[in-house]
N, C-alpha and C. Protein backbone atom coordinates (compact mmCIF):
# COMPACT_ATOMS: atom_id res chain seq x y z
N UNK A 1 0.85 -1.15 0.00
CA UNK A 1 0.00 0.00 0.00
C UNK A 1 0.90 1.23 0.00
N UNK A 2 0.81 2.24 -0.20
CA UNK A 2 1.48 3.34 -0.73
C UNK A 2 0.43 4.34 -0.36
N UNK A 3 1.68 5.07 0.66
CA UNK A 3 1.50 6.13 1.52
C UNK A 3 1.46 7.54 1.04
N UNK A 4 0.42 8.15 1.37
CA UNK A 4 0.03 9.49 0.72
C UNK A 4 1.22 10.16 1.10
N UNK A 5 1.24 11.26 0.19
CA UNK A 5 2.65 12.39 0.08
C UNK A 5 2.62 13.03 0.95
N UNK A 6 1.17 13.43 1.95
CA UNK A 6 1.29 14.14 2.99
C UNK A 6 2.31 13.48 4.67
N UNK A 7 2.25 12.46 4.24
CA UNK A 7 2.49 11.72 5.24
C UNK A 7 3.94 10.88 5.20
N UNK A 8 4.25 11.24 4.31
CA UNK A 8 5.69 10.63 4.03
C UNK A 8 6.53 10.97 4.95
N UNK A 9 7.63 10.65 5.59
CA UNK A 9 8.29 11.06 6.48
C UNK A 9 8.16 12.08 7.65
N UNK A 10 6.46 11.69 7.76
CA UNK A 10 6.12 12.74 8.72
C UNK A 10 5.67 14.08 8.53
N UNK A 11 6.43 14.67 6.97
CA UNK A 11 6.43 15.74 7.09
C UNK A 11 5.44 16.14 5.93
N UNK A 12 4.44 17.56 6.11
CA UNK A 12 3.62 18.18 5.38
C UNK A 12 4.46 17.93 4.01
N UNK A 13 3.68 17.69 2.87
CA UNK A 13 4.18 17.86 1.05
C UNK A 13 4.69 19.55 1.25
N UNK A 14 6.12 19.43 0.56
CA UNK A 14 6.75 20.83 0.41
C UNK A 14 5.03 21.73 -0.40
N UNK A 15 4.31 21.59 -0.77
CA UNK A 15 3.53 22.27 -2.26
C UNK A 15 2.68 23.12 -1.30
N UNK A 16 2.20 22.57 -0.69
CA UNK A 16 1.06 22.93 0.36
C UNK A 16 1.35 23.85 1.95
N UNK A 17 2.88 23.55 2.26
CA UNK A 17 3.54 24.03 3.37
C UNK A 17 3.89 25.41 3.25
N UNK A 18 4.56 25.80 1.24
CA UNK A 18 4.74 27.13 1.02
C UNK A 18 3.66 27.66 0.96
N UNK A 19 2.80 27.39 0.68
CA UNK A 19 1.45 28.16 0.42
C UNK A 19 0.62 28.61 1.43
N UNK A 20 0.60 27.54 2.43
CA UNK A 20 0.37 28.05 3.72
C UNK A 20 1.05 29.01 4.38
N UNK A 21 2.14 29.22 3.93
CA UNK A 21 3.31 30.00 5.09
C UNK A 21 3.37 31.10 4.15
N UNK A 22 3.46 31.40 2.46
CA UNK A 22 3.29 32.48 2.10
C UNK A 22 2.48 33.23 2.48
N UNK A 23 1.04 32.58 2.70
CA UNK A 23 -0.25 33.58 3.13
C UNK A 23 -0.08 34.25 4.16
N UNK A 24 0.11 33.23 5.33
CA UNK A 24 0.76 33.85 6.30
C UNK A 24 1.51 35.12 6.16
N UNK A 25 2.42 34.74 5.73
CA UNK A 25 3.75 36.17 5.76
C UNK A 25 2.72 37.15 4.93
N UNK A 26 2.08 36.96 4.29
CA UNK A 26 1.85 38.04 3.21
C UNK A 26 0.61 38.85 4.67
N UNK A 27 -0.40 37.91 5.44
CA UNK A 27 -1.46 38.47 5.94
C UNK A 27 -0.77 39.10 7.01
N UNK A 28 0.60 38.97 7.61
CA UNK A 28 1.10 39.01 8.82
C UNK A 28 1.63 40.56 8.37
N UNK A 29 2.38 40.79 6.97
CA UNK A 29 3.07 42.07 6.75
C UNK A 29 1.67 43.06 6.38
N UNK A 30 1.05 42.64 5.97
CA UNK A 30 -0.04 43.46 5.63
C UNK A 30 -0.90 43.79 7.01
N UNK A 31 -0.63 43.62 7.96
CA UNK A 31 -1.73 43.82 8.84
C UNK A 31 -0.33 44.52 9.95
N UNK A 32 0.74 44.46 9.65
CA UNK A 32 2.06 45.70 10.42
C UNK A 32 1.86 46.71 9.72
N UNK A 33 1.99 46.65 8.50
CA UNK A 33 1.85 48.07 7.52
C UNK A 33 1.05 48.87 7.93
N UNK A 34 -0.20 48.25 8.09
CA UNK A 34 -1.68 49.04 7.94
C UNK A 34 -1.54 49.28 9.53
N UNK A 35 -0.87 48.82 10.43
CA UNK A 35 -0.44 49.65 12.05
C UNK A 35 0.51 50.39 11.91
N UNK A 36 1.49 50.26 11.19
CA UNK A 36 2.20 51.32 11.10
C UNK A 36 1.50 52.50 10.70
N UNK A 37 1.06 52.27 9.50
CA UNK A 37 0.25 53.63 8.58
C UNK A 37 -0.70 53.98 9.11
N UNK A 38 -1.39 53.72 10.26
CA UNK A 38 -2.14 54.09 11.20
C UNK A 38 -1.93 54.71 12.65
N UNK A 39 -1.15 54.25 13.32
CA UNK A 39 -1.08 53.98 14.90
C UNK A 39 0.29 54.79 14.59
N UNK A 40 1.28 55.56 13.99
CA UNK A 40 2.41 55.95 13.74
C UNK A 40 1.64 57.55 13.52
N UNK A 41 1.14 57.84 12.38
CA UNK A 41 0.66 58.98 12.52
C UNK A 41 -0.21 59.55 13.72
N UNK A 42 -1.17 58.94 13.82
CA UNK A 42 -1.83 59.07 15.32
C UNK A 42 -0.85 59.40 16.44
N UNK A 43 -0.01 59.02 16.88
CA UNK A 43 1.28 58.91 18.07
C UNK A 43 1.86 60.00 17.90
N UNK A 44 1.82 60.15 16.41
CA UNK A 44 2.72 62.02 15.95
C UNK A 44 1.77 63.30 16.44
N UNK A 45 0.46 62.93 16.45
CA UNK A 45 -0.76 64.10 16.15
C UNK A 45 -1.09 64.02 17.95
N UNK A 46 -0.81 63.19 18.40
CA UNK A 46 -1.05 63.70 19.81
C UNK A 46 0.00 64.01 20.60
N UNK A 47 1.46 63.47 20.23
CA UNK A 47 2.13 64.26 20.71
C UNK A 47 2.60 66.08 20.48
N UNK A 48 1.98 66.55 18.82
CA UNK A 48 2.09 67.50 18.47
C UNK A 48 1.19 68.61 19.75
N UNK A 49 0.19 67.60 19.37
CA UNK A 49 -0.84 68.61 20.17
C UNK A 49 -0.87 69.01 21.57
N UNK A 50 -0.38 67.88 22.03
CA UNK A 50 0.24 67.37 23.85
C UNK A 50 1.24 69.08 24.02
N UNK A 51 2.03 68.56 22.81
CA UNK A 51 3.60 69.58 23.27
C UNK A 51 3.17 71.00 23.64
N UNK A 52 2.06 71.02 22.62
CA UNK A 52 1.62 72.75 21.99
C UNK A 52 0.95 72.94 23.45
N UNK A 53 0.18 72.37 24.05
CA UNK A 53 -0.63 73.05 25.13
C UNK A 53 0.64 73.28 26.31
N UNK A 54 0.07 74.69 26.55
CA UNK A 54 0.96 75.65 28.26
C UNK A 54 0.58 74.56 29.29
N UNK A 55 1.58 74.22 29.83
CA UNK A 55 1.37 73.87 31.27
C UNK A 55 1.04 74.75 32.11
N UNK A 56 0.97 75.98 32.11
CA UNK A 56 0.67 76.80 32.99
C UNK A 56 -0.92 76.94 33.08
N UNK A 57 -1.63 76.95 34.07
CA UNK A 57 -3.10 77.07 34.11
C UNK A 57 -3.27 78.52 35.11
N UNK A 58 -3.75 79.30 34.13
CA UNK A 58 -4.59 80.57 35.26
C UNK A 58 -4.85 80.67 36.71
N UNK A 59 -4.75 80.91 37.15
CA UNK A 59 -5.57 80.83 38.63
C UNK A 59 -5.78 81.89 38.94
N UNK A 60 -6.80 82.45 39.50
CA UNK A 60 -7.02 83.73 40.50
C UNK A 60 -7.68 83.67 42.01
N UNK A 61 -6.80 83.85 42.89
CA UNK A 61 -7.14 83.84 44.10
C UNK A 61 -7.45 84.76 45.28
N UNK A 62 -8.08 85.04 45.92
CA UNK A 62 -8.18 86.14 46.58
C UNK A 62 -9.09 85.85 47.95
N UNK A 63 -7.79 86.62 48.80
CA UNK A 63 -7.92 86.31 49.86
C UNK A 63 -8.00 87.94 51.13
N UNK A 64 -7.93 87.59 52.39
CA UNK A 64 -8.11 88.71 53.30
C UNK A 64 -8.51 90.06 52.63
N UNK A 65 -10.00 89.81 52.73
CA UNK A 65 -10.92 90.51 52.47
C UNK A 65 -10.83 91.75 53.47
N UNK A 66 -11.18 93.00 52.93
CA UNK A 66 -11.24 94.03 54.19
C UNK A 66 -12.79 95.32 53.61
N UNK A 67 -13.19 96.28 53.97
CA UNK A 67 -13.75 96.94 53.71
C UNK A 67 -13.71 98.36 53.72
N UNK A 68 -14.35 98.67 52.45
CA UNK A 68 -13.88 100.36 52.30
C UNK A 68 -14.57 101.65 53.20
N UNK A 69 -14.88 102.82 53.21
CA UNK A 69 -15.83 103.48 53.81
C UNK A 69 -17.05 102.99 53.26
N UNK A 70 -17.69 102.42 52.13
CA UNK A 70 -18.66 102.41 51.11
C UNK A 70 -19.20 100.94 51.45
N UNK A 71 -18.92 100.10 52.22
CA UNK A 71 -18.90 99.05 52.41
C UNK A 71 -18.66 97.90 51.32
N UNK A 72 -17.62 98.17 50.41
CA UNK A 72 -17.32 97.58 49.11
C UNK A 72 -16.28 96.30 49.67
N UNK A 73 -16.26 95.70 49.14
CA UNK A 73 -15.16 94.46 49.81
C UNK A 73 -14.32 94.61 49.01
N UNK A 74 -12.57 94.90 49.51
CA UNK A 74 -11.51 94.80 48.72
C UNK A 74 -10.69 93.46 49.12
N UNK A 75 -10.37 93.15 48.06
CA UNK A 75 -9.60 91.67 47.95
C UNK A 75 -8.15 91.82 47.67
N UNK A 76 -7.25 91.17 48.42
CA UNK A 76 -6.20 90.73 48.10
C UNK A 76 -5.92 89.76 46.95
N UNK A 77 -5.34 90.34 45.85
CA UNK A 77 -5.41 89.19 44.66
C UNK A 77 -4.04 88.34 44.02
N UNK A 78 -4.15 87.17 43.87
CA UNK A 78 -3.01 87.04 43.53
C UNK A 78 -3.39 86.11 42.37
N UNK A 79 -2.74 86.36 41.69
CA UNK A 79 -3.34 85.92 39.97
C UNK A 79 -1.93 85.39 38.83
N UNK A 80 -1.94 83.95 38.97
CA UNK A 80 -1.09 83.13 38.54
C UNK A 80 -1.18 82.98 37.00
N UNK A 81 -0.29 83.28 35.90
CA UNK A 81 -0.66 82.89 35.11
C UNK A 81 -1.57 83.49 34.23
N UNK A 82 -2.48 84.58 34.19
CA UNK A 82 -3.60 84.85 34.17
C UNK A 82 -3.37 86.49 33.09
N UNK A 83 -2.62 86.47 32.38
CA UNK A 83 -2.22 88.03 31.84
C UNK A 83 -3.16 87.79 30.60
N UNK A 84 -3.34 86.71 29.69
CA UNK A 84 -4.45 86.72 28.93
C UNK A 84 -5.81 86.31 29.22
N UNK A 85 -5.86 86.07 30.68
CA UNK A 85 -7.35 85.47 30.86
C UNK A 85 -8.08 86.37 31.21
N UNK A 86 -7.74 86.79 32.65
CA UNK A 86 -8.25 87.43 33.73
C UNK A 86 -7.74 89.22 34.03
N UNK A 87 -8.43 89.65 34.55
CA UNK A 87 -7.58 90.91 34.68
C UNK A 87 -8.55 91.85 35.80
N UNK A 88 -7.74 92.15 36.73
CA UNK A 88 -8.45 92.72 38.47
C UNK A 88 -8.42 93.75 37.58
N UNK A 89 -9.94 94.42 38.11
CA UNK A 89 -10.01 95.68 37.88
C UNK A 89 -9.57 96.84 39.29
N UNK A 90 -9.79 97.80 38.71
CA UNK A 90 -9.42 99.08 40.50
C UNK A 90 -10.84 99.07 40.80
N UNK A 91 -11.82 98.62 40.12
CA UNK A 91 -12.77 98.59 40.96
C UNK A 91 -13.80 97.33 41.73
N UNK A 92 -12.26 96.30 41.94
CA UNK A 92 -12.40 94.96 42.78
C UNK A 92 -13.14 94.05 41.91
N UNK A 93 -13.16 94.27 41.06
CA UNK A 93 -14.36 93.19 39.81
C UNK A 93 -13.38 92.76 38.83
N UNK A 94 -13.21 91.23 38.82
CA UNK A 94 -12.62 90.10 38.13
C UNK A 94 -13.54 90.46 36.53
N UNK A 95 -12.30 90.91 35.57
CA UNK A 95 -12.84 91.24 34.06
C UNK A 95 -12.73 89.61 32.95
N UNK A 96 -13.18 89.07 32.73
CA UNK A 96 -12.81 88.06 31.73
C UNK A 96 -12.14 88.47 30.57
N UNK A 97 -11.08 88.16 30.16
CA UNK A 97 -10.28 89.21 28.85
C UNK A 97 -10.22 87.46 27.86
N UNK A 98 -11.40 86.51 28.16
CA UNK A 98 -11.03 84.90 26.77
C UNK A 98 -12.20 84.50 27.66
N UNK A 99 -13.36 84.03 26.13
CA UNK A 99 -13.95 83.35 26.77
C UNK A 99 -13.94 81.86 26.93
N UNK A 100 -14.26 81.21 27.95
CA UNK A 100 -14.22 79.39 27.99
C UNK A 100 -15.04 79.45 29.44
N UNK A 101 -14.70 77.74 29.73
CA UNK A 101 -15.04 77.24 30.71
C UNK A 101 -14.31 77.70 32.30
N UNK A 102 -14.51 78.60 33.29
CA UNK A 102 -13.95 78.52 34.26
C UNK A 102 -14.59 77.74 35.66
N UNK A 103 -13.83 77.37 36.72
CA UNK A 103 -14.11 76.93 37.76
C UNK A 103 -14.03 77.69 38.79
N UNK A 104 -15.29 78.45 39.84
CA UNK A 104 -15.13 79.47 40.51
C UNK A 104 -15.35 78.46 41.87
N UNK A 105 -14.75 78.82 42.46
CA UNK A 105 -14.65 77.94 44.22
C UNK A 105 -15.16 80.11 45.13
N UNK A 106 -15.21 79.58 46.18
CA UNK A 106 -15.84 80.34 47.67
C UNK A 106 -15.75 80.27 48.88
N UNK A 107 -15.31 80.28 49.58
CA UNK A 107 -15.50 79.88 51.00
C UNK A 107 -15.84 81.37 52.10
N UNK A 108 -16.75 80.93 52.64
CA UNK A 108 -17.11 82.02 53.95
C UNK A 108 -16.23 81.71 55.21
N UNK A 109 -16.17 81.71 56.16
CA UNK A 109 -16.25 81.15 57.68
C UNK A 109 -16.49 82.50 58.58
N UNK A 110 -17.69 82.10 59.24
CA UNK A 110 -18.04 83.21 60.15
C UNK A 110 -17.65 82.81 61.53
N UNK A 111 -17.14 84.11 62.30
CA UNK A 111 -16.31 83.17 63.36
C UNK A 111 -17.17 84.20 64.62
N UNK A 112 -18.41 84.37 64.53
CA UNK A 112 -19.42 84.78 66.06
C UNK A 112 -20.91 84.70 65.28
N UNK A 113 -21.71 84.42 66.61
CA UNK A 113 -23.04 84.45 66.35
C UNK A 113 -23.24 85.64 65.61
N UNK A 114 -24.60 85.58 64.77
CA UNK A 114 -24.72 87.06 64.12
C UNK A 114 -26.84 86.70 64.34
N UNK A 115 -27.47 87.88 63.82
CA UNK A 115 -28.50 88.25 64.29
C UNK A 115 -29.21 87.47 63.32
N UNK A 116 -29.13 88.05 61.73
CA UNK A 116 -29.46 87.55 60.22
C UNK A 116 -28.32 86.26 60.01
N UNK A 117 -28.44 85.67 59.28
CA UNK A 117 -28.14 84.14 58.06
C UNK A 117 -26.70 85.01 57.41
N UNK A 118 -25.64 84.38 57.71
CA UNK A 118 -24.45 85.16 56.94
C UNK A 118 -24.66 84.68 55.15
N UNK A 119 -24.49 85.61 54.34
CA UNK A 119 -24.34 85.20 52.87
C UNK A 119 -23.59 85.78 51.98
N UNK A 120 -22.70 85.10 51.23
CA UNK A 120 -21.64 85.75 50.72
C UNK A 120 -22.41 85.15 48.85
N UNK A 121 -22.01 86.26 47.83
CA UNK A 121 -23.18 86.23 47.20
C UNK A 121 -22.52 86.59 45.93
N UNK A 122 -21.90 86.04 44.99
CA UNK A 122 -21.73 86.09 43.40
C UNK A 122 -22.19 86.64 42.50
N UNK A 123 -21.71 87.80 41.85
CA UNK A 123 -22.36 88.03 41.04
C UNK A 123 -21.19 88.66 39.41
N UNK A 124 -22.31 88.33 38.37
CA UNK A 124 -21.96 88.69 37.36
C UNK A 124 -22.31 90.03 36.55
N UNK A 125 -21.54 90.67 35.97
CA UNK A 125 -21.62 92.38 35.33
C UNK A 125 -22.65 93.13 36.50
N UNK A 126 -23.52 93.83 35.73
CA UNK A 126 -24.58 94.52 36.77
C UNK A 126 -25.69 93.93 37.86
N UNK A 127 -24.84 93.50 38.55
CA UNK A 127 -26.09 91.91 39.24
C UNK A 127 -26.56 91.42 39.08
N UNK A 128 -26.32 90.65 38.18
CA UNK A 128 -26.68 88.82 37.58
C UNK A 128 -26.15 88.06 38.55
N UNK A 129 -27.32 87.39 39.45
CA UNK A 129 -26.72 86.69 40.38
C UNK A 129 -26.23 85.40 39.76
N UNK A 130 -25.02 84.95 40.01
CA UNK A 130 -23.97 83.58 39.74
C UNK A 130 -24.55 82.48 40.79
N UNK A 131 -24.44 82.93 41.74
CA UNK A 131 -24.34 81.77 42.57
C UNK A 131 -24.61 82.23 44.12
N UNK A 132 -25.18 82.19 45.68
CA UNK A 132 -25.42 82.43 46.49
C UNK A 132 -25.45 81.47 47.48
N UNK A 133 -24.16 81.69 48.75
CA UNK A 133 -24.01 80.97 50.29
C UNK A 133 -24.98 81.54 50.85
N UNK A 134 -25.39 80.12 51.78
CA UNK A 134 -26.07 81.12 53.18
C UNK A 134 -25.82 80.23 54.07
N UNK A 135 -25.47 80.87 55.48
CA UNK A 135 -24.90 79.89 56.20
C UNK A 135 -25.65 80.35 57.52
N UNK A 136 -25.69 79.57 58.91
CA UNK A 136 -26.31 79.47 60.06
C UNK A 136 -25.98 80.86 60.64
N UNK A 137 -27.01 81.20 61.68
CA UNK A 137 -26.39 82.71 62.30
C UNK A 137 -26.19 82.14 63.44
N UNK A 138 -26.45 81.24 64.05
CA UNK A 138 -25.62 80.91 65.33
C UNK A 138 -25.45 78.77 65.55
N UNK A 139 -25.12 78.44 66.51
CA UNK A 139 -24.40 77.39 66.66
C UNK A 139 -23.13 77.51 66.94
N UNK A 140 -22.47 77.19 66.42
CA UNK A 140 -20.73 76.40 66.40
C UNK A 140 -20.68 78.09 66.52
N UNK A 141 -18.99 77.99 67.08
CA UNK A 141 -18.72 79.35 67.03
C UNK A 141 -18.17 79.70 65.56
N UNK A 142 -17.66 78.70 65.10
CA UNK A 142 -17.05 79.26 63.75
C UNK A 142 -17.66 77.86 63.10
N UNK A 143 -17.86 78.39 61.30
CA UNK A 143 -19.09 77.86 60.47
C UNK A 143 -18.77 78.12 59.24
N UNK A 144 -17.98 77.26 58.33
CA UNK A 144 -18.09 77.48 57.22
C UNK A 144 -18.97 77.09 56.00
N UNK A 145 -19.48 78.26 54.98
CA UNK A 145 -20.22 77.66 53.89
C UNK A 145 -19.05 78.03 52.53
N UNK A 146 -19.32 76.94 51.48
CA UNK A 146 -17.86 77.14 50.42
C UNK A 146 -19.30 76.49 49.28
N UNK A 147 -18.58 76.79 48.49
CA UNK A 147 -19.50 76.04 46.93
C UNK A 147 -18.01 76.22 45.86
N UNK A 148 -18.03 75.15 44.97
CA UNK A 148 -17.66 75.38 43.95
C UNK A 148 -18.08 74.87 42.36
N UNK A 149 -17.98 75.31 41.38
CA UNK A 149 -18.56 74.54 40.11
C UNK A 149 -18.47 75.59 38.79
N UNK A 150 -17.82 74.79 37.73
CA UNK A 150 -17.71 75.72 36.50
C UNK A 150 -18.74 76.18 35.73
N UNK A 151 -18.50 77.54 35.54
CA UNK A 151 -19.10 78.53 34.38
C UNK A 151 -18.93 78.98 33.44
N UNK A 152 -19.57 78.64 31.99
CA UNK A 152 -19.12 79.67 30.98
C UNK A 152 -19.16 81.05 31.19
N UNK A 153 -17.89 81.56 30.76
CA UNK A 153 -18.09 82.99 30.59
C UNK A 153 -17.28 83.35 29.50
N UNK A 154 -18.00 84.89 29.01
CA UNK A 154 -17.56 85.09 28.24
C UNK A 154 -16.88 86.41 28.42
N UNK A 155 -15.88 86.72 27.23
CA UNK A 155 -15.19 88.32 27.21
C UNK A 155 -15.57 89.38 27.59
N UNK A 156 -15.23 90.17 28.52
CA UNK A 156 -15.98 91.41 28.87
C UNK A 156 -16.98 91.00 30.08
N UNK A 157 -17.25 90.37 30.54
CA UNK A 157 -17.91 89.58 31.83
C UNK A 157 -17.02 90.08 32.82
N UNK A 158 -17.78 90.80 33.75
CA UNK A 158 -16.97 90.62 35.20
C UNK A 158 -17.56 90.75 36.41
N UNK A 159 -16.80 89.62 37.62
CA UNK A 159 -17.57 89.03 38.52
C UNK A 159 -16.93 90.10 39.84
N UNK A 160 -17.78 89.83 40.94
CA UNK A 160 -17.27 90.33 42.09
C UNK A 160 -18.02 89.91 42.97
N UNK A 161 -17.78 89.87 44.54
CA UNK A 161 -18.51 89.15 45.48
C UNK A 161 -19.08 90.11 46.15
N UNK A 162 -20.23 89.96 46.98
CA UNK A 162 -20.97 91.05 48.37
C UNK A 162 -20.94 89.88 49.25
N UNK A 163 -21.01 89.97 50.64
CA UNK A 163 -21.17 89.57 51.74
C UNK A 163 -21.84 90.49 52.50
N UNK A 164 -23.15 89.72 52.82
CA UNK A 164 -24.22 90.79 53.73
C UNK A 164 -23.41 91.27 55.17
N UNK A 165 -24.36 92.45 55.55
CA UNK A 165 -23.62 92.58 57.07
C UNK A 165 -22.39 93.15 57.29
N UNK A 166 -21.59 93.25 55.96
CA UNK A 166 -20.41 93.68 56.89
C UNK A 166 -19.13 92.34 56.67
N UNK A 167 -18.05 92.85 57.09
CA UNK A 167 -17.16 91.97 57.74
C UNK A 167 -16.91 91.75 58.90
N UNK A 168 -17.59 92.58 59.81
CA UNK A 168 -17.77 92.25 61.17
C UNK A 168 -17.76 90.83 61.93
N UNK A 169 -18.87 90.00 61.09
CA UNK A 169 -18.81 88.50 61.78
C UNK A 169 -18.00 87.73 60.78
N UNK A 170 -17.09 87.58 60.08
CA UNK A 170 -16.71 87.16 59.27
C UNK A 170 -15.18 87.11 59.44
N UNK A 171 -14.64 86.05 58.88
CA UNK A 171 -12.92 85.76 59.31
C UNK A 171 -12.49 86.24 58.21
N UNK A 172 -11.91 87.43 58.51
CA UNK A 172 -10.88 87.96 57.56
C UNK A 172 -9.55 87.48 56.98
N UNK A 173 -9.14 86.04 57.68
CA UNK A 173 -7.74 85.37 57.94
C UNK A 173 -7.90 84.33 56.29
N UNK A 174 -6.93 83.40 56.27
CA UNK A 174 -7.28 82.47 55.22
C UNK A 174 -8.41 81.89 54.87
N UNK A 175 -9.52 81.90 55.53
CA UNK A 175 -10.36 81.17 55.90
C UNK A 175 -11.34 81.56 55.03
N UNK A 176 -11.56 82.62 54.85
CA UNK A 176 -12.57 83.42 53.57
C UNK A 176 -11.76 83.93 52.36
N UNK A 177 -12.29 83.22 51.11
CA UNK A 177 -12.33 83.46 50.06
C UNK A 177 -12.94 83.14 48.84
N UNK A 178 -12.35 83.78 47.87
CA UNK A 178 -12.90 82.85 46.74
C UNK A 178 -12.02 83.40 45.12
N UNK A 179 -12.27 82.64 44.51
CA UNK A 179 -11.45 82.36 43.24
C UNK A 179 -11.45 81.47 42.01
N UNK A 180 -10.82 81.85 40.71
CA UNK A 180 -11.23 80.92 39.71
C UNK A 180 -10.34 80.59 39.18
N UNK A 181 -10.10 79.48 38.06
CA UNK A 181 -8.62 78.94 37.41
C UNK A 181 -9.78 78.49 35.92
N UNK A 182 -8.79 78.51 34.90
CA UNK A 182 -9.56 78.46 33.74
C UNK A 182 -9.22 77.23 33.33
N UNK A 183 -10.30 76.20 32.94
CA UNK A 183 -10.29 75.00 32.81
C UNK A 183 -9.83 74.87 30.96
């Protein structure tokens, strides 16, 4: 009896072994190429774009609050970064100079009982209210209310805070502020 060619010495017929293994190589280079020519440009376009963005992020912070004869609240400002974003005005009102997405944070802490609800109170251009704390008038001796969360704004927009009452019951120290960084 006489043994098929596949089986001859064990080994696959040379005819059938190249053909199998050409496909191979051929499906194996064709499917690197098409990652190269893909996944190579991609790797270029995000590192381009990666490089191009500032590490530097805006911030504006402002802290030890005090008050004028007028009862206007003046802020200590310190503003990181911020020569094309942001810009303090002399008349204590945060100007938007680009518009996007910013993140405005707040914090009160009232440090004595008071008569009325302490509220420190956000607002945008000619009193468009933003956003509004109100916190306990008595309990704990000291009581903080804070909020934070992003807002569009746009160019020419500018914000500034009121706090009812006075600074009288209110911690003038680190403890009260508020501020934004541009997302």
């Amino acid at each position: 009896m006489e043994m098929p060619n596949f089986l001859e010495n064990g080994n696959i017929p040379r005819e059938a072994n190249n053909s199998r293994c050409n496909g191979m190589n051929l499906c194996t280079l064709a499917a690197l190429a098409l990652l190269i020519l893909v996944v190579v440009p991609l790797l270029i376009a995000c590192f381009l774009c990666l490089h191009s963005q500032s590490p530097e992020i805006c911030w504006a912070h402002a802290t030890l609050p005090s008050e004028d004869r007028d009862g206007y609240i003046i802020w200590k400002w310190n503003l990181t970064d911020c020569s094309s974003f942001i810009r303090n005005g002399s008349d204590q009102k945060l100007e938007i100079l680009q518009s996007g997405m910013y993140f405005i944070y707040a914090q009160v802490t009232r440090i004595k009982t008071i008569k009325d609800y302490f509220t420190m109170t956000l607002y945008r251009d000619q009193n468009i209210l933003l956003n509004q704390m109100t916190g306990t008038n008595s309990g704990e001796d000291t009581v903080s209310i804070n909020f934070g969360r992003p807002y569009f704004l746009s160019k020419g927009e500018k914000l500034f805070c009121k706090v009812n009452n006075g600074l009288g019951h209110i911690s003038t120290e680190n403890q009260t502020y508020w501020g934004l960084y541009k997302m």
